[in-house]
PDB file of N, CA and C in Angstrom:
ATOM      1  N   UNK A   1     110.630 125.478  92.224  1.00  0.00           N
ATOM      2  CA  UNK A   1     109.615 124.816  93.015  1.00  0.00           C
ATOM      3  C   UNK A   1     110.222 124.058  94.180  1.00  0.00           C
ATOM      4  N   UNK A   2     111.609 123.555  93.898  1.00  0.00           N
ATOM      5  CA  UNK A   2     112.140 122.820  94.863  1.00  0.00           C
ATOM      6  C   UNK A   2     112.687 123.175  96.323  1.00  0.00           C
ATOM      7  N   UNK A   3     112.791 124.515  95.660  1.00  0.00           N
ATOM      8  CA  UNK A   3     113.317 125.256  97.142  1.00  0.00           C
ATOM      9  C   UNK A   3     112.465 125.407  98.477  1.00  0.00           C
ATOM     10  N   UNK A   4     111.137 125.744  98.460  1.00  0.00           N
ATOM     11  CA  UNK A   4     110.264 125.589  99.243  1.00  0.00           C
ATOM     12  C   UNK A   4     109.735 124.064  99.532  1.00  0.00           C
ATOM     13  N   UNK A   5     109.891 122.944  98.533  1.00  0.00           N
ATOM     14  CA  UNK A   5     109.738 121.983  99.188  1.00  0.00           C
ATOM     15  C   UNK A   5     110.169 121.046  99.608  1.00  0.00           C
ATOM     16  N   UNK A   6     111.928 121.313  99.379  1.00  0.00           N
ATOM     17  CA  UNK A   6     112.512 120.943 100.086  1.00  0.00           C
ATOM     18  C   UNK A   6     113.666 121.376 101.306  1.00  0.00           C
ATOM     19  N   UNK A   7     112.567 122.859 101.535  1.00  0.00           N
ATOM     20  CA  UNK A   7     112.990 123.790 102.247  1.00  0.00           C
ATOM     21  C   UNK A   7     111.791 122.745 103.800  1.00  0.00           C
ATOM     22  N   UNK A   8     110.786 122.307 103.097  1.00  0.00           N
ATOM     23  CA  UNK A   8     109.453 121.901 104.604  1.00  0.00           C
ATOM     24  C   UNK A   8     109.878 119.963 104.456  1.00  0.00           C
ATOM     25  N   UNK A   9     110.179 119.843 103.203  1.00  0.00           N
ATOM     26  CA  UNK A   9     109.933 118.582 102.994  1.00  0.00           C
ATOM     27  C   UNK A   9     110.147 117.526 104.374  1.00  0.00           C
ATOM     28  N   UNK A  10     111.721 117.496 104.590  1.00  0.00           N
ATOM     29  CA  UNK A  10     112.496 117.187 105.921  1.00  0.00           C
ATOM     30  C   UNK A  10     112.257 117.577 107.382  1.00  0.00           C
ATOM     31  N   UNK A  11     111.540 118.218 107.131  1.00  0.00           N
ATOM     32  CA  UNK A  11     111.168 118.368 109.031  1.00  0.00           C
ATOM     33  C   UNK A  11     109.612 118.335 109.189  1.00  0.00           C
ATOM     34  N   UNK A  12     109.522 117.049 110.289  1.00  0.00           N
ATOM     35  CA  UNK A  12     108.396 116.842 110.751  1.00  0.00           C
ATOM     36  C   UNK A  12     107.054 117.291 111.118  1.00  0.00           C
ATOM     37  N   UNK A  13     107.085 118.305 111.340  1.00  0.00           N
ATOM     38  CA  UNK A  13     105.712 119.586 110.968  1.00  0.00           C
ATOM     39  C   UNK A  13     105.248 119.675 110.155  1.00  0.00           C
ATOM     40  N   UNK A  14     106.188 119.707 109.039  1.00  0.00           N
ATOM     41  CA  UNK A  14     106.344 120.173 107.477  1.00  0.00           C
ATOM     42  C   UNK A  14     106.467 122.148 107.413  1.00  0.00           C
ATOM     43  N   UNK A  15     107.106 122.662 108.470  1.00  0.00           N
ATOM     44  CA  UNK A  15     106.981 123.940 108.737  1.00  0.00           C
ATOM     45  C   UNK A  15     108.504 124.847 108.534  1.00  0.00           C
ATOM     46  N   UNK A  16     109.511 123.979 108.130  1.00  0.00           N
ATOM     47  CA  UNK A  16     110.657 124.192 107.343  1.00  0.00           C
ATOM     48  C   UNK A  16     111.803 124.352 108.634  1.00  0.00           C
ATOM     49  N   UNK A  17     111.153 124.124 110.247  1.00  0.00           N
ATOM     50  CA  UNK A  17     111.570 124.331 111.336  1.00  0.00           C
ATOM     51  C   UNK A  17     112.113 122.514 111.765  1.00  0.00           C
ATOM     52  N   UNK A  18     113.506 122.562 112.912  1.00  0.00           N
ATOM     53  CA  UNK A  18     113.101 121.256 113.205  1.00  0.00           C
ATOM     54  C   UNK A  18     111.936 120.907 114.188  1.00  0.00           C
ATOM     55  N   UNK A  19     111.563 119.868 114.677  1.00  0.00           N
ATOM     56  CA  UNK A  19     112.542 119.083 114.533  1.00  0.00           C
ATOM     57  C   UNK A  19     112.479 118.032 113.103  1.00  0.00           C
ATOM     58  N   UNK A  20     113.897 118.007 112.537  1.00  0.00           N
ATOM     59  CA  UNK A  20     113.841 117.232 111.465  1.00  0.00           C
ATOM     60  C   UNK A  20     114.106 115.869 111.060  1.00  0.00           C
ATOM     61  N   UNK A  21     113.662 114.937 110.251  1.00  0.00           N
ATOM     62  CA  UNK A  21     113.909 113.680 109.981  1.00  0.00           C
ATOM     63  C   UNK A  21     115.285 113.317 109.890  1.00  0.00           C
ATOM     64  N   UNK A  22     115.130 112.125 109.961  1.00  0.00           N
ATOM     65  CA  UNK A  22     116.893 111.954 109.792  1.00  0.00           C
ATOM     66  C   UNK A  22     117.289 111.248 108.322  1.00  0.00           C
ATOM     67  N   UNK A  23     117.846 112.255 107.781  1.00  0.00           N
ATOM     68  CA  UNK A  23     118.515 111.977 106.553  1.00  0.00           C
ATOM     69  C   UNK A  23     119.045 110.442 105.968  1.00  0.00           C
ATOM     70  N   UNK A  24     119.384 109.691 106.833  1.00  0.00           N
ATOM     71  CA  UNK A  24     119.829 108.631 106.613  1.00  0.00           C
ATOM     72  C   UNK A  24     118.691 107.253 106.112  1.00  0.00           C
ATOM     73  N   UNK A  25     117.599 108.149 106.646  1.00  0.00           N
ATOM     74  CA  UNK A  25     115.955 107.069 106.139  1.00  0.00           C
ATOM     75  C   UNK A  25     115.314 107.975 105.548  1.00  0.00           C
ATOM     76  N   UNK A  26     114.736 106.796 104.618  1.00  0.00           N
ATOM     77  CA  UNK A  26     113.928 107.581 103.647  1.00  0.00           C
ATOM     78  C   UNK A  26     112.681 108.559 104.016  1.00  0.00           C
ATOM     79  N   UNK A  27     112.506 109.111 103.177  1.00  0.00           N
ATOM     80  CA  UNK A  27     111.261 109.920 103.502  1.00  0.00           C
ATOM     81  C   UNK A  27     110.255 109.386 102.857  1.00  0.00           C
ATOM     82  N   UNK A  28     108.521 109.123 104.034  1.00  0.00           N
ATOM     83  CA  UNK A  28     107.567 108.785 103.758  1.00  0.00           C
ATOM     84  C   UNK A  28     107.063 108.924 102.627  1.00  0.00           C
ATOM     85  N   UNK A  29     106.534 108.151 101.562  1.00  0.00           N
ATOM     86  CA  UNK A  29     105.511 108.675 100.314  1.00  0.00           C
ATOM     87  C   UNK A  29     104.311 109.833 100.884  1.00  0.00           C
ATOM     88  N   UNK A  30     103.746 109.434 102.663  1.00  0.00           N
ATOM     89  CA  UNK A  30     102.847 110.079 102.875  1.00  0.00           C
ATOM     90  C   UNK A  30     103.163 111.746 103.205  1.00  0.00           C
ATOM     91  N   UNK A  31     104.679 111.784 103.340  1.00  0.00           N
ATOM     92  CA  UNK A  31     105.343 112.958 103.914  1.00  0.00           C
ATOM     93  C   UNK A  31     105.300 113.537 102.877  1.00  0.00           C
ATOM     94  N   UNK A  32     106.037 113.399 101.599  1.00  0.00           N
ATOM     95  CA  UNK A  32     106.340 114.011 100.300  1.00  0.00           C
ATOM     96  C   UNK A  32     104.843 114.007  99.661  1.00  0.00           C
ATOM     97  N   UNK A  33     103.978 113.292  99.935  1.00  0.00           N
ATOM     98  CA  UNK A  33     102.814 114.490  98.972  1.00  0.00           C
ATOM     99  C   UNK A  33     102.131 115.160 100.387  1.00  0.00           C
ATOM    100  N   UNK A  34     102.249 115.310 101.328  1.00  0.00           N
ATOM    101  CA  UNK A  34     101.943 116.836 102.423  1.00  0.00           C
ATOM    102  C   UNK A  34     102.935 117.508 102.107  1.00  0.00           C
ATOM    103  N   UNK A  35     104.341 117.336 101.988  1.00  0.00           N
ATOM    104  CA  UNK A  35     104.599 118.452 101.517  1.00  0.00           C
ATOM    105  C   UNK A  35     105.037 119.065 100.197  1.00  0.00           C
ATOM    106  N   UNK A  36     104.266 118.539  99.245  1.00  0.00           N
ATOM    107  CA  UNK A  36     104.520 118.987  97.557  1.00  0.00           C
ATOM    108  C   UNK A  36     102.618 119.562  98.301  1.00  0.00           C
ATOM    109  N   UNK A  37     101.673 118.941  98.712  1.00  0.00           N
ATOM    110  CA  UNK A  37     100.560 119.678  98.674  1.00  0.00           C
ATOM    111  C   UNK A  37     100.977 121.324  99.618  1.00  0.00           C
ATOM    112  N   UNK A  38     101.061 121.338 100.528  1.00  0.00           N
ATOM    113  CA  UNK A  38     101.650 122.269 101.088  1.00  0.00           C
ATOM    114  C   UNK A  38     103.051 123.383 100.658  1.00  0.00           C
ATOM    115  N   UNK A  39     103.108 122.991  99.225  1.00  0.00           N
ATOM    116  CA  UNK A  39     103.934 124.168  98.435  1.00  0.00           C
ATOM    117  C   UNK A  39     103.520 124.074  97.242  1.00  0.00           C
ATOM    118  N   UNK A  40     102.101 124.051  97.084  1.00  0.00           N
ATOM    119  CA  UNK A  40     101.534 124.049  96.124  1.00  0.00           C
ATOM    120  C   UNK A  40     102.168 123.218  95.051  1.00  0.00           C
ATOM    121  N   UNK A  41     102.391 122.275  95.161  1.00  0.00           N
ATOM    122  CA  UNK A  41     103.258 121.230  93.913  1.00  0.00           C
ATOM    123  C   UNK A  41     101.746 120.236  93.576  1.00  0.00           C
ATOM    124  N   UNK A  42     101.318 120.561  92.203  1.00  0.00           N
ATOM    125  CA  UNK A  42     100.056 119.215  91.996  1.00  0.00           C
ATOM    126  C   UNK A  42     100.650 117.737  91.526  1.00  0.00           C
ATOM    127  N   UNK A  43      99.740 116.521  92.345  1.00  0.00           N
ATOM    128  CA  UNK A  43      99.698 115.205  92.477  1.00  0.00           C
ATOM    129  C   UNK A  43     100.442 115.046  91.155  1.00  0.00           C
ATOM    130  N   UNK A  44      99.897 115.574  90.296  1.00  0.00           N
ATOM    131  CA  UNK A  44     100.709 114.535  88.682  1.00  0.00           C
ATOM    132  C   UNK A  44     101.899 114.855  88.096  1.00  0.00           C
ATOM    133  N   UNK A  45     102.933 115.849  89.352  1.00  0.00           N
ATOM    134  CA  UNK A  45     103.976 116.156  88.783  1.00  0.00           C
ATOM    135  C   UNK A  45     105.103 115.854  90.413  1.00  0.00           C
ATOM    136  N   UNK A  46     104.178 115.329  91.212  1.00  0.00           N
ATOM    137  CA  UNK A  46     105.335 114.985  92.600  1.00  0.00           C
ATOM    138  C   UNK A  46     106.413 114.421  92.073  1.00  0.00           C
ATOM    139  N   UNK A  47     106.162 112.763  91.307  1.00  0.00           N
ATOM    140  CA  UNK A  47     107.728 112.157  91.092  1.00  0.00           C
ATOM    141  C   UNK A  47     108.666 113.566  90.757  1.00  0.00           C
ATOM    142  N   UNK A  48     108.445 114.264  89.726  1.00  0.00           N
ATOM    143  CA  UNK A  48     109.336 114.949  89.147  1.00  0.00           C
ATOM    144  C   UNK A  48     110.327 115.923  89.445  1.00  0.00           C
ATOM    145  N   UNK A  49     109.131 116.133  90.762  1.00  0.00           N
ATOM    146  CA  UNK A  49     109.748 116.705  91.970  1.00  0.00           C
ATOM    147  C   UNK A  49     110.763 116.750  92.365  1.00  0.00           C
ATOM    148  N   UNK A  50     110.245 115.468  93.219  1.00  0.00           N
ATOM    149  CA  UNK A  50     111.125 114.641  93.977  1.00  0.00           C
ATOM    150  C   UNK A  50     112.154 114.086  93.061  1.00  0.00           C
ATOM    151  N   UNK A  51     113.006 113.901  92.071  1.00  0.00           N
ATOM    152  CA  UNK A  51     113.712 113.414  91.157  1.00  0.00           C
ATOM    153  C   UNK A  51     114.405 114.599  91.113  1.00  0.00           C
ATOM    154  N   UNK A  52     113.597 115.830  91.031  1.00  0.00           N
ATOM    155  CA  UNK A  52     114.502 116.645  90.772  1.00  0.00           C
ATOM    156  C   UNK A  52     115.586 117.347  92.218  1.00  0.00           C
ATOM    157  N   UNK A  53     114.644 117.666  93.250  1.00  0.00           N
ATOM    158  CA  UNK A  53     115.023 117.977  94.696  1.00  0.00           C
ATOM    159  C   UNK A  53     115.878 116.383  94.790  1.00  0.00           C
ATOM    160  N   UNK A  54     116.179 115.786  95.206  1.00  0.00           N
ATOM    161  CA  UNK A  54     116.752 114.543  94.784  1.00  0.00           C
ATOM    162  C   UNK A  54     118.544 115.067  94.386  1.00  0.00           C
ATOM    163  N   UNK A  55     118.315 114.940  92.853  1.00  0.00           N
ATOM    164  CA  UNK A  55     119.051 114.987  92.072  1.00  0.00           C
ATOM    165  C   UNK A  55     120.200 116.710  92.768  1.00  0.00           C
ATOM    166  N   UNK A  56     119.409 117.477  92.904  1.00  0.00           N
ATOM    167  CA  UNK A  56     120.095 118.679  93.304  1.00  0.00           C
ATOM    168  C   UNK A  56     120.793 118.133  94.606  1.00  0.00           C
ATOM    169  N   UNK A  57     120.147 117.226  95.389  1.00  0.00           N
ATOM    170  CA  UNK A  57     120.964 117.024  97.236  1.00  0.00           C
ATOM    171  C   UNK A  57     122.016 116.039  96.798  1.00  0.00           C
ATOM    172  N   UNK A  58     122.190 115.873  95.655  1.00  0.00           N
ATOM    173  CA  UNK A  58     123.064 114.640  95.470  1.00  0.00           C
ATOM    174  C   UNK A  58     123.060 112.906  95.885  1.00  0.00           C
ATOM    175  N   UNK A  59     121.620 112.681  96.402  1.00  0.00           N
ATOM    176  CA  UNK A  59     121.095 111.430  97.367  1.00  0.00           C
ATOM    177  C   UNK A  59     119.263 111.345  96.823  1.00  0.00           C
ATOM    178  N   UNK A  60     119.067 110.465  96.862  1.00  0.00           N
ATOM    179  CA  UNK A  60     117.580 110.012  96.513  1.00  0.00           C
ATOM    180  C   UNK A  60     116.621 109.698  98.022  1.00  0.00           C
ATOM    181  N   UNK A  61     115.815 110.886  97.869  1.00  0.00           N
ATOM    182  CA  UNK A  61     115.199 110.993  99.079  1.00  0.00           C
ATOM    183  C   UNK A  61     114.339 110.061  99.799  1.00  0.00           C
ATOM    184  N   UNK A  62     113.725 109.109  98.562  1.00  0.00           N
ATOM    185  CA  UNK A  62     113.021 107.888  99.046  1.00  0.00           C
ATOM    186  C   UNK A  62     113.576 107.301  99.145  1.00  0.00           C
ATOM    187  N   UNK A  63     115.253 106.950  99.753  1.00  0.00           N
ATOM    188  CA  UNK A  63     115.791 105.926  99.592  1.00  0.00           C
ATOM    189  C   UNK A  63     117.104 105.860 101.061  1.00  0.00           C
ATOM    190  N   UNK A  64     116.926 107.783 101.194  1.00  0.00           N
ATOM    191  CA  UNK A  64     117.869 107.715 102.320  1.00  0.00           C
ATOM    192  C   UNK A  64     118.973 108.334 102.097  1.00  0.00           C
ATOM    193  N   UNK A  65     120.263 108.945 102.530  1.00  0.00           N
ATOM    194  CA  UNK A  65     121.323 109.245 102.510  1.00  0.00           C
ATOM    195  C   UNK A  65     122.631 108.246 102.801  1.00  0.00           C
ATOM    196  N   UNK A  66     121.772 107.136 103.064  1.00  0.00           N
ATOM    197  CA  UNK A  66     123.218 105.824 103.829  1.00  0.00           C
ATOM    198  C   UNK A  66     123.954 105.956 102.658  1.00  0.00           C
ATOM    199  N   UNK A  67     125.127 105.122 102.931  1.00  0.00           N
ATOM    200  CA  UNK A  67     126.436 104.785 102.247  1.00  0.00           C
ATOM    201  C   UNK A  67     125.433 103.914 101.174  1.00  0.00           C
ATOM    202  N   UNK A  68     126.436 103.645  99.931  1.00  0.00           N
ATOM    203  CA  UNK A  68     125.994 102.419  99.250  1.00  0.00           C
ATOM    204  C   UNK A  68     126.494 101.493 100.002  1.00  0.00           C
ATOM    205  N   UNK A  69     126.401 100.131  99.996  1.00  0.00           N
ATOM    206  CA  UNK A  69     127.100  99.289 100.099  1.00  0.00           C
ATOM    207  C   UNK A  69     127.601  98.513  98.829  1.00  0.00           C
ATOM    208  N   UNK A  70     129.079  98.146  99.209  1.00  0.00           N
ATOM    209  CA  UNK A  70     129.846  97.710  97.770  1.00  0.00           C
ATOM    210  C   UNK A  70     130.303  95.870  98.021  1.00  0.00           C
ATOM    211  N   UNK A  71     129.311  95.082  96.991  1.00  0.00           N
ATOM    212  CA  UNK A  71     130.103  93.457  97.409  1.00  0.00           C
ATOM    213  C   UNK A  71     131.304  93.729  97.436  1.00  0.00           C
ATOM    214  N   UNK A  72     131.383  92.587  97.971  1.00  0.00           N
ATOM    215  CA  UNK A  72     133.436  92.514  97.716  1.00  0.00           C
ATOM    216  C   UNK A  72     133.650  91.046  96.849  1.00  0.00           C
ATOM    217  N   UNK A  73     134.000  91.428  95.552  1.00  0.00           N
ATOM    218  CA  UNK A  73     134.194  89.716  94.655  1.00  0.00           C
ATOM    219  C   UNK A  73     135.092  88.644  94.900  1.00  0.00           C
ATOM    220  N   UNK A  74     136.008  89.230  96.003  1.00  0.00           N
ATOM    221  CA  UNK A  74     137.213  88.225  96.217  1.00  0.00           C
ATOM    222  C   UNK A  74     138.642  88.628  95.649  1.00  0.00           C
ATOM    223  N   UNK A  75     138.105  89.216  94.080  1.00  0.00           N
ATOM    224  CA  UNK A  75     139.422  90.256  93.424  1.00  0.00           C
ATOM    225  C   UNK A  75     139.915  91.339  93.818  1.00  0.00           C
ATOM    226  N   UNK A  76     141.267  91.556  93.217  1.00  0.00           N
ATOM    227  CA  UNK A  76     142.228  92.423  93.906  1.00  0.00           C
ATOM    228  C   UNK A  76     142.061  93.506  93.173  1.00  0.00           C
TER     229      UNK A  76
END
């Protein structure tokens, strides 16, 4: 299921063409259900989706691609 929707998910049309979002910010809640509706994905299984397309890119799509950021404690 993931391949097609996160084949449209990322680019702004939702037409699998760019121009595309930028990876580094998250993607809209309103974006990800146009495009789970638009690859036929139904409302009561989006998270799972998205958790799973997610999990395969190695980065959490509602959240962005940035770096983590790491405190620094003072220790060596």
């Amino acid at each position: 299921m993931h391949s097609e929707f996160g084949r449209i998910l990322p680019t702004r049309d939702l037409d699998g063409v760019g121009p595309y979002l930028d990876p580094l910010e998250p993607i809209p809640r309103k974006q990800i259900e146009r495009a789970a509706a638009n690859s036929g994905i139904r409302p009561d299984v989006i998270d799972a989706q998205v958790a799973s397309l997610s999990a395969h890119l190695g980065w959490d799509v509602t959240l962005g691609a940035k770096k983590k950021v790491v405190k620094k404690t003072g220790r060596s």
